[in-house]
PDB file of N, CA and C in Angstrom:
ATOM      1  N   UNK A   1      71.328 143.621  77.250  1.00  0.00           N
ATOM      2  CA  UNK A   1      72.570 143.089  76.715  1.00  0.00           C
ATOM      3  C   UNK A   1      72.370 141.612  76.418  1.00  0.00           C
ATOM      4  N   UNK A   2      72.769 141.032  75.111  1.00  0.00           N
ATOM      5  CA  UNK A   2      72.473 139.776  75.101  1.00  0.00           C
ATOM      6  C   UNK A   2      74.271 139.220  74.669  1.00  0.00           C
ATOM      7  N   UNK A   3      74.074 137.735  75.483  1.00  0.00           N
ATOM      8  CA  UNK A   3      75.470 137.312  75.099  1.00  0.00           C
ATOM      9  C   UNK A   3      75.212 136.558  74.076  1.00  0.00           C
ATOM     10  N   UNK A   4      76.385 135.930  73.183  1.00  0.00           N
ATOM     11  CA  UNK A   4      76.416 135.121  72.342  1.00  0.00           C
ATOM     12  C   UNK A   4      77.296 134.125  72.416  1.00  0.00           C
ATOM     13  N   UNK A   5      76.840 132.960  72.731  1.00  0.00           N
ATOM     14  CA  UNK A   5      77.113 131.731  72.883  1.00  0.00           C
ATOM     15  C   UNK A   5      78.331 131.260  72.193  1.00  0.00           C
ATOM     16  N   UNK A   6      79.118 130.576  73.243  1.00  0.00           N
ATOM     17  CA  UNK A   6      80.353 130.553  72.241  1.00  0.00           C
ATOM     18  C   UNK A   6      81.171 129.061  73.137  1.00  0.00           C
ATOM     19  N   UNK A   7      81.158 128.128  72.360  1.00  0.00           N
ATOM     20  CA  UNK A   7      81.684 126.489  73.264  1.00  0.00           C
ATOM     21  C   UNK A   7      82.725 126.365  72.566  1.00  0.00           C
ATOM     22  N   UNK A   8      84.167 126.856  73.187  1.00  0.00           N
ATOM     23  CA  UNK A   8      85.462 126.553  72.573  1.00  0.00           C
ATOM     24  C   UNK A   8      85.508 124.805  73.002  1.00  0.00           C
ATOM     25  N   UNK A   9      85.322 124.358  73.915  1.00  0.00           N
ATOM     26  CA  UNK A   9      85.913 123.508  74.376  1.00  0.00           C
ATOM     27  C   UNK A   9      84.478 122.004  74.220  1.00  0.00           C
ATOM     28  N   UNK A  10      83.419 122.598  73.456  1.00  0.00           N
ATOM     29  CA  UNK A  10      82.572 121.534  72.761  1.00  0.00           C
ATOM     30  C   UNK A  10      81.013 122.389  73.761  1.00  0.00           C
ATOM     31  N   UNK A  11      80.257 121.256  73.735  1.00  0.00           N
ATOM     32  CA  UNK A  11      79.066 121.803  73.984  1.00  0.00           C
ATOM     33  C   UNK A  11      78.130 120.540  74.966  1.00  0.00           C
ATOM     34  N   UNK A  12      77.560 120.742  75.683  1.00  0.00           N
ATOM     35  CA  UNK A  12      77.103 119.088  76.370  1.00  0.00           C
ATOM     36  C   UNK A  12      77.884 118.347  77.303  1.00  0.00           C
ATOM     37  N   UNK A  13      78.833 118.566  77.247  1.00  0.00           N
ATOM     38  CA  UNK A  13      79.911 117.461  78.149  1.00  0.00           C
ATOM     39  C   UNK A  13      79.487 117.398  79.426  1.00  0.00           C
ATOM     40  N   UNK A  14      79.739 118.817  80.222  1.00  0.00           N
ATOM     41  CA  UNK A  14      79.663 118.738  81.638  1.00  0.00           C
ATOM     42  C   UNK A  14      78.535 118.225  81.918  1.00  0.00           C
ATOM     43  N   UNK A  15      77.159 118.370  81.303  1.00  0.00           N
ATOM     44  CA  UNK A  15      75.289 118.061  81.472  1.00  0.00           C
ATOM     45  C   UNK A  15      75.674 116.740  81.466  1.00  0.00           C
ATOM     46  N   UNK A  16      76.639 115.638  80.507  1.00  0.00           N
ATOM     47  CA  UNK A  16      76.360 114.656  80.315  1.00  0.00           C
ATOM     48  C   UNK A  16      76.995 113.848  81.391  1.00  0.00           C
ATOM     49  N   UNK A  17      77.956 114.556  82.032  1.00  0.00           N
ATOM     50  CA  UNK A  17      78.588 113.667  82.735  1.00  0.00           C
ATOM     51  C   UNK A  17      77.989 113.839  84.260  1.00  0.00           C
ATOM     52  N   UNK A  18      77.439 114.939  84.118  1.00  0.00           N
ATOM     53  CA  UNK A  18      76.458 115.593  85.764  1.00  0.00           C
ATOM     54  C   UNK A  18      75.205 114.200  85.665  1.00  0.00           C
ATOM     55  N   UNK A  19      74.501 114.019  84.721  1.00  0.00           N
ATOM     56  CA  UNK A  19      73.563 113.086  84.261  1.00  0.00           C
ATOM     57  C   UNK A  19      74.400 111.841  84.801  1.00  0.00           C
ATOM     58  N   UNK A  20      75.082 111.295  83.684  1.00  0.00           N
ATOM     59  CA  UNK A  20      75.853 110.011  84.030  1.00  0.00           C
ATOM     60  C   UNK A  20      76.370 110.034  85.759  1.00  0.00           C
ATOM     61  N   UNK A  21      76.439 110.617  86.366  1.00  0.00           N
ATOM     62  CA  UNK A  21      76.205 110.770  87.894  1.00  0.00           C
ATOM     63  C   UNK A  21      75.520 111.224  88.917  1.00  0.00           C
ATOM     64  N   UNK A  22      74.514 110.847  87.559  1.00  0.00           N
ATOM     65  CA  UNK A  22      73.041 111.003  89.054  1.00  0.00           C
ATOM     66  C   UNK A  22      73.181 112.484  89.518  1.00  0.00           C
ATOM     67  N   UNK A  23      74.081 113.628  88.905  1.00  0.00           N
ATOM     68  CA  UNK A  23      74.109 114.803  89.710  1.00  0.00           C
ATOM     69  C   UNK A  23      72.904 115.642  88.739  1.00  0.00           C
ATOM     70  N   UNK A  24      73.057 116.774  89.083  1.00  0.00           N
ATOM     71  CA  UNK A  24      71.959 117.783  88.675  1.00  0.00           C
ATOM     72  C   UNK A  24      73.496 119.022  88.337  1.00  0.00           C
ATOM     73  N   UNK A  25      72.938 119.229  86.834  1.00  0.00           N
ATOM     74  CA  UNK A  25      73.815 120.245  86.349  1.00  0.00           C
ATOM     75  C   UNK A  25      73.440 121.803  86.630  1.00  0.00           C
ATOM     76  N   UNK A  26      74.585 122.368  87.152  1.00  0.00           N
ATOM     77  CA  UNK A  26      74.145 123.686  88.150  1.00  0.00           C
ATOM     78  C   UNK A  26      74.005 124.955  87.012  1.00  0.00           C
ATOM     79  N   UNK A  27      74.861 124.418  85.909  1.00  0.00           N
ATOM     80  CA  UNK A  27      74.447 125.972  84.805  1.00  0.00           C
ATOM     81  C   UNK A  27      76.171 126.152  84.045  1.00  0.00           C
ATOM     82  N   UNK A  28      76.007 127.010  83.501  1.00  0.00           N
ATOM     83  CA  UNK A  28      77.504 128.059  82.939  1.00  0.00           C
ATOM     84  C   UNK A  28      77.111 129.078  82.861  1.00  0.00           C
ATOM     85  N   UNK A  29      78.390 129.401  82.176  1.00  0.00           N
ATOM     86  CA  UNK A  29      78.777 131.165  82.643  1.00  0.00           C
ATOM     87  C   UNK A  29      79.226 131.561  81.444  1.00  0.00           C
ATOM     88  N   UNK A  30      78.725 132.459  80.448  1.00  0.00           N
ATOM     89  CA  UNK A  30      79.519 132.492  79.377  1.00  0.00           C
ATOM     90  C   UNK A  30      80.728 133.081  79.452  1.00  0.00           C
ATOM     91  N   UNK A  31      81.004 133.008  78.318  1.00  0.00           N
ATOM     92  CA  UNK A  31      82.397 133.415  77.900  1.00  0.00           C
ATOM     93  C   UNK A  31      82.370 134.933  77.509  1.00  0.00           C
ATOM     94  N   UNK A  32      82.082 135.759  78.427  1.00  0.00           N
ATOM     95  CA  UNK A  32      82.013 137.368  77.746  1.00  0.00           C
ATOM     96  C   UNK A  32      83.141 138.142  77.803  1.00  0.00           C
ATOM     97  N   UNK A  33      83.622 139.092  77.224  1.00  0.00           N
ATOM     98  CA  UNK A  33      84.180 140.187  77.641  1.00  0.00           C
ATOM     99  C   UNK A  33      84.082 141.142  79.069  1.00  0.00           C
ATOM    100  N   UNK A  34      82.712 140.934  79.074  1.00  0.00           N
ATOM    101  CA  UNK A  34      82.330 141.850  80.239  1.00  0.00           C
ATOM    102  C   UNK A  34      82.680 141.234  81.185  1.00  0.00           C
ATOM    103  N   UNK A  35      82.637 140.203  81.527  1.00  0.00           N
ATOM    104  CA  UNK A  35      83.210 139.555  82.850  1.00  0.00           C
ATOM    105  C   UNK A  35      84.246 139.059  83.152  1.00  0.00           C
ATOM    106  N   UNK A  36      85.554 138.644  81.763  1.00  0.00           N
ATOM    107  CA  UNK A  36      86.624 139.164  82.478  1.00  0.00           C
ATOM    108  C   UNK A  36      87.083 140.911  82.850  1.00  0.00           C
ATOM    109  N   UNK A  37      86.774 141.634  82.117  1.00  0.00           N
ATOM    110  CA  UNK A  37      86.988 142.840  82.204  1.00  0.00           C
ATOM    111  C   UNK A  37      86.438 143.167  83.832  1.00  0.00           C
ATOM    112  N   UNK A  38      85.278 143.053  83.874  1.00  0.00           N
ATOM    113  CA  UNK A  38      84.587 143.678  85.563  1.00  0.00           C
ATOM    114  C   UNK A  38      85.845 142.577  86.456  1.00  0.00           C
ATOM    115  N   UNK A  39      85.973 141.273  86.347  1.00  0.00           N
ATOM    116  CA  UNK A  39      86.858 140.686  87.372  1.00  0.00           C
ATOM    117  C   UNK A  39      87.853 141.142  87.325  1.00  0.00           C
ATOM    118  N   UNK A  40      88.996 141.432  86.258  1.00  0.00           N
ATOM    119  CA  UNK A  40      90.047 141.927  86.375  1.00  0.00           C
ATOM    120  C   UNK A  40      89.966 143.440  86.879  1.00  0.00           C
ATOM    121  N   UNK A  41      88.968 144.131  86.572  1.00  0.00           N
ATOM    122  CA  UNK A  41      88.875 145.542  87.738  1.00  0.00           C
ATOM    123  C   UNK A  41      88.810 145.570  89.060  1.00  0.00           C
ATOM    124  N   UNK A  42      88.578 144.046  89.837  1.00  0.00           N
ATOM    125  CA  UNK A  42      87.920 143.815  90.811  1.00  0.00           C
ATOM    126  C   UNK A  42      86.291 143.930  91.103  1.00  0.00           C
ATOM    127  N   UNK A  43      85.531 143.893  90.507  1.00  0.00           N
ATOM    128  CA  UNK A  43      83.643 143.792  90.469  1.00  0.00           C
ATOM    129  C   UNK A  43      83.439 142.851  89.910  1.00  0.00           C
ATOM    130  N   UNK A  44      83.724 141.690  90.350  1.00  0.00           N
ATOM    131  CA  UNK A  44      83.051 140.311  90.320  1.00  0.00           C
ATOM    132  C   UNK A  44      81.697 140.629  90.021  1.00  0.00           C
ATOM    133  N   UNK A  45      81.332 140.432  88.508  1.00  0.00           N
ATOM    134  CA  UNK A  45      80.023 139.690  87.931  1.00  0.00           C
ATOM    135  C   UNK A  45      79.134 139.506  88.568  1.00  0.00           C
ATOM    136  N   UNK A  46      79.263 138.718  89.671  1.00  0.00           N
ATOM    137  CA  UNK A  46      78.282 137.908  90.466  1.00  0.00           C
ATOM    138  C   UNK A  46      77.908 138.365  91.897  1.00  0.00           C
ATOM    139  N   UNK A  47      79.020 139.286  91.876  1.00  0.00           N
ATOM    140  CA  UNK A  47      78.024 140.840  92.951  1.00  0.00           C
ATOM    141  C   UNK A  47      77.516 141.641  92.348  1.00  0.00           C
ATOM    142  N   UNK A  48      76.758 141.814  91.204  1.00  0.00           N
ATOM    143  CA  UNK A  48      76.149 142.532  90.405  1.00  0.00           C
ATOM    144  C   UNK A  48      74.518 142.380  90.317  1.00  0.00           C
ATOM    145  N   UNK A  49      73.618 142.971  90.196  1.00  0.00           N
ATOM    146  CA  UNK A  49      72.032 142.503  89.481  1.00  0.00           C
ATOM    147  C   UNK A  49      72.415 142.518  87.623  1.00  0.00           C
ATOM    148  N   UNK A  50      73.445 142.968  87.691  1.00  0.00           N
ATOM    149  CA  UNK A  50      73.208 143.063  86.097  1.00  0.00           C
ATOM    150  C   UNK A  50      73.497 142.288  85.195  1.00  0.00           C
ATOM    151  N   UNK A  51      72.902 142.148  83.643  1.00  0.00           N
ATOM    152  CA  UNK A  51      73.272 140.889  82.514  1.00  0.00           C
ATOM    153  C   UNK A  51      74.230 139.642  83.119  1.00  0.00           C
ATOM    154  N   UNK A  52      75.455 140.415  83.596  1.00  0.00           N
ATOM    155  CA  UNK A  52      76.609 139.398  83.624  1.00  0.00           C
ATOM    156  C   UNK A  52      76.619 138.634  84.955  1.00  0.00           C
ATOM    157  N   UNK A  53      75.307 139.406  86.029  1.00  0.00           N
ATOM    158  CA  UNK A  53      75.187 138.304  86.742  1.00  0.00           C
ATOM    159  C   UNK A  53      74.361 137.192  87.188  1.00  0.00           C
ATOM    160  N   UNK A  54      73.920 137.620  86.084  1.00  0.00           N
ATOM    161  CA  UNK A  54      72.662 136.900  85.875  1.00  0.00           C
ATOM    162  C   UNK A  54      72.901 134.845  85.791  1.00  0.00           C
ATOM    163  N   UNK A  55      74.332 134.737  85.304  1.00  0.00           N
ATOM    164  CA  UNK A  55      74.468 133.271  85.005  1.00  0.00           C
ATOM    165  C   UNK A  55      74.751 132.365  86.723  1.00  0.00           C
ATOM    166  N   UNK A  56      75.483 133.836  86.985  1.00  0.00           N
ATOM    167  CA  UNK A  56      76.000 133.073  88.527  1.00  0.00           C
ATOM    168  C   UNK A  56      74.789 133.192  89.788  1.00  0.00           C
ATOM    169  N   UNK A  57      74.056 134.226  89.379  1.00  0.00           N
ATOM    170  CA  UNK A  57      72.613 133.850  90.399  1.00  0.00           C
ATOM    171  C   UNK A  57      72.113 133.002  90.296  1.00  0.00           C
ATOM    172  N   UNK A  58      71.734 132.177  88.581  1.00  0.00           N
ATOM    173  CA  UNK A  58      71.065 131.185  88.226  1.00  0.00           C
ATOM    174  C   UNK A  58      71.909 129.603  89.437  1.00  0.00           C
ATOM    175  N   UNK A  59      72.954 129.561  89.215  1.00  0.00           N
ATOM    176  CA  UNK A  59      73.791 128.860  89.596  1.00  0.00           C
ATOM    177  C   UNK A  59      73.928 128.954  90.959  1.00  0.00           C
ATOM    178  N   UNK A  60      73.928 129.646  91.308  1.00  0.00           N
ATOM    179  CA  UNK A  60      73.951 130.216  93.334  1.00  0.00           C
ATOM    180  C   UNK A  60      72.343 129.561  93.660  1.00  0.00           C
ATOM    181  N   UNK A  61      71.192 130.153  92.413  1.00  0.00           N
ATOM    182  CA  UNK A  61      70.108 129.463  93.456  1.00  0.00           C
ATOM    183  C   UNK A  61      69.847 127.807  93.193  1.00  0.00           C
ATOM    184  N   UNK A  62      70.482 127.394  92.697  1.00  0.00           N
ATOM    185  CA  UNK A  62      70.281 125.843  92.072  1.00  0.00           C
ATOM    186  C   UNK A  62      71.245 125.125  93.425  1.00  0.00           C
ATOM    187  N   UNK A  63      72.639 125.354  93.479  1.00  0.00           N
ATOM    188  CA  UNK A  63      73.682 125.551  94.489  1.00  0.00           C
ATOM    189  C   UNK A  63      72.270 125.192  95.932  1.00  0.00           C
ATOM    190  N   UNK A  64      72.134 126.452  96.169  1.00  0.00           N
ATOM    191  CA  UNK A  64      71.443 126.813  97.212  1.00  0.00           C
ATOM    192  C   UNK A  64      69.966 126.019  97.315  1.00  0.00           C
ATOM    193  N   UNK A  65      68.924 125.249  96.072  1.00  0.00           N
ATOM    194  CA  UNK A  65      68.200 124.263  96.743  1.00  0.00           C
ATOM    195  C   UNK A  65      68.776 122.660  96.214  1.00  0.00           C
ATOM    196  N   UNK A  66      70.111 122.759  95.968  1.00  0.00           N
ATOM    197  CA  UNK A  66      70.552 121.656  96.043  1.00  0.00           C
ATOM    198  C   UNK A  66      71.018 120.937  97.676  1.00  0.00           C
ATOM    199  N   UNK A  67      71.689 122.099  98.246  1.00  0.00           N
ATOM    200  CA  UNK A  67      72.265 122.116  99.859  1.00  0.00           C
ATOM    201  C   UNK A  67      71.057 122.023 100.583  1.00  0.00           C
ATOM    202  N   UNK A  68      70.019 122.463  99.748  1.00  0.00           N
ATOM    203  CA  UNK A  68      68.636 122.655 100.981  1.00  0.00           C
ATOM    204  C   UNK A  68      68.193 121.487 101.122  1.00  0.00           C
ATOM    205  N   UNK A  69      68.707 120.497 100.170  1.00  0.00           N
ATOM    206  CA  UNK A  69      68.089 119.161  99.426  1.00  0.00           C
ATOM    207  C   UNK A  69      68.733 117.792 100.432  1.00  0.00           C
ATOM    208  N   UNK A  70      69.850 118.179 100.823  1.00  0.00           N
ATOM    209  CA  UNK A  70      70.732 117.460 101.641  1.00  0.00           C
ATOM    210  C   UNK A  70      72.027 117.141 100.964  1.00  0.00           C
ATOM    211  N   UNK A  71      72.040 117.861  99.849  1.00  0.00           N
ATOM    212  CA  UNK A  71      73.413 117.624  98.987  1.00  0.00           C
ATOM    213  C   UNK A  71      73.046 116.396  97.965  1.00  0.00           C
ATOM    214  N   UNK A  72      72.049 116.076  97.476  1.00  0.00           N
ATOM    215  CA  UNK A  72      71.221 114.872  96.758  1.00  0.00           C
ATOM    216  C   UNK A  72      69.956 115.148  95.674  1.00  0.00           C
TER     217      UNK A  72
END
């Protein structure tokens, strides 16, 4: 399944401002169908192995050696 990229609200911002504060940008999540649909059924995306959870694992393991990092 491939998603297709879609920035209602622009493109870059959050990276730039994670940058402009020394932070480390953790990822996004697109904008699919499939994942409001699975959340509004109750099957959160991101208890899944599949396509749609693929953005929030990326993000959970970045999360996870950021905390390992000392929060820095």
């Amino acid at each position: 399944m491939c998603f297709l990229s879609s920035d209602p609200f622009g493109s870059g911002g959050a990276e730039a401002a994670a940058r402009a504060m020394g932070e480390e940008f953790l990822g996004r999540v697109p904008l699919a169908m499939e994942i409001r649909v699975a959340s509004d059924a109750g099957q959160p995306p991101a208890a899944n192995d599949g396509p749609q959870g693929a953005a929030f694992t990326a993000i959970a393991e970045r999360l996870a050696a950021w905390l390992d990092r000392g929060g820095r």
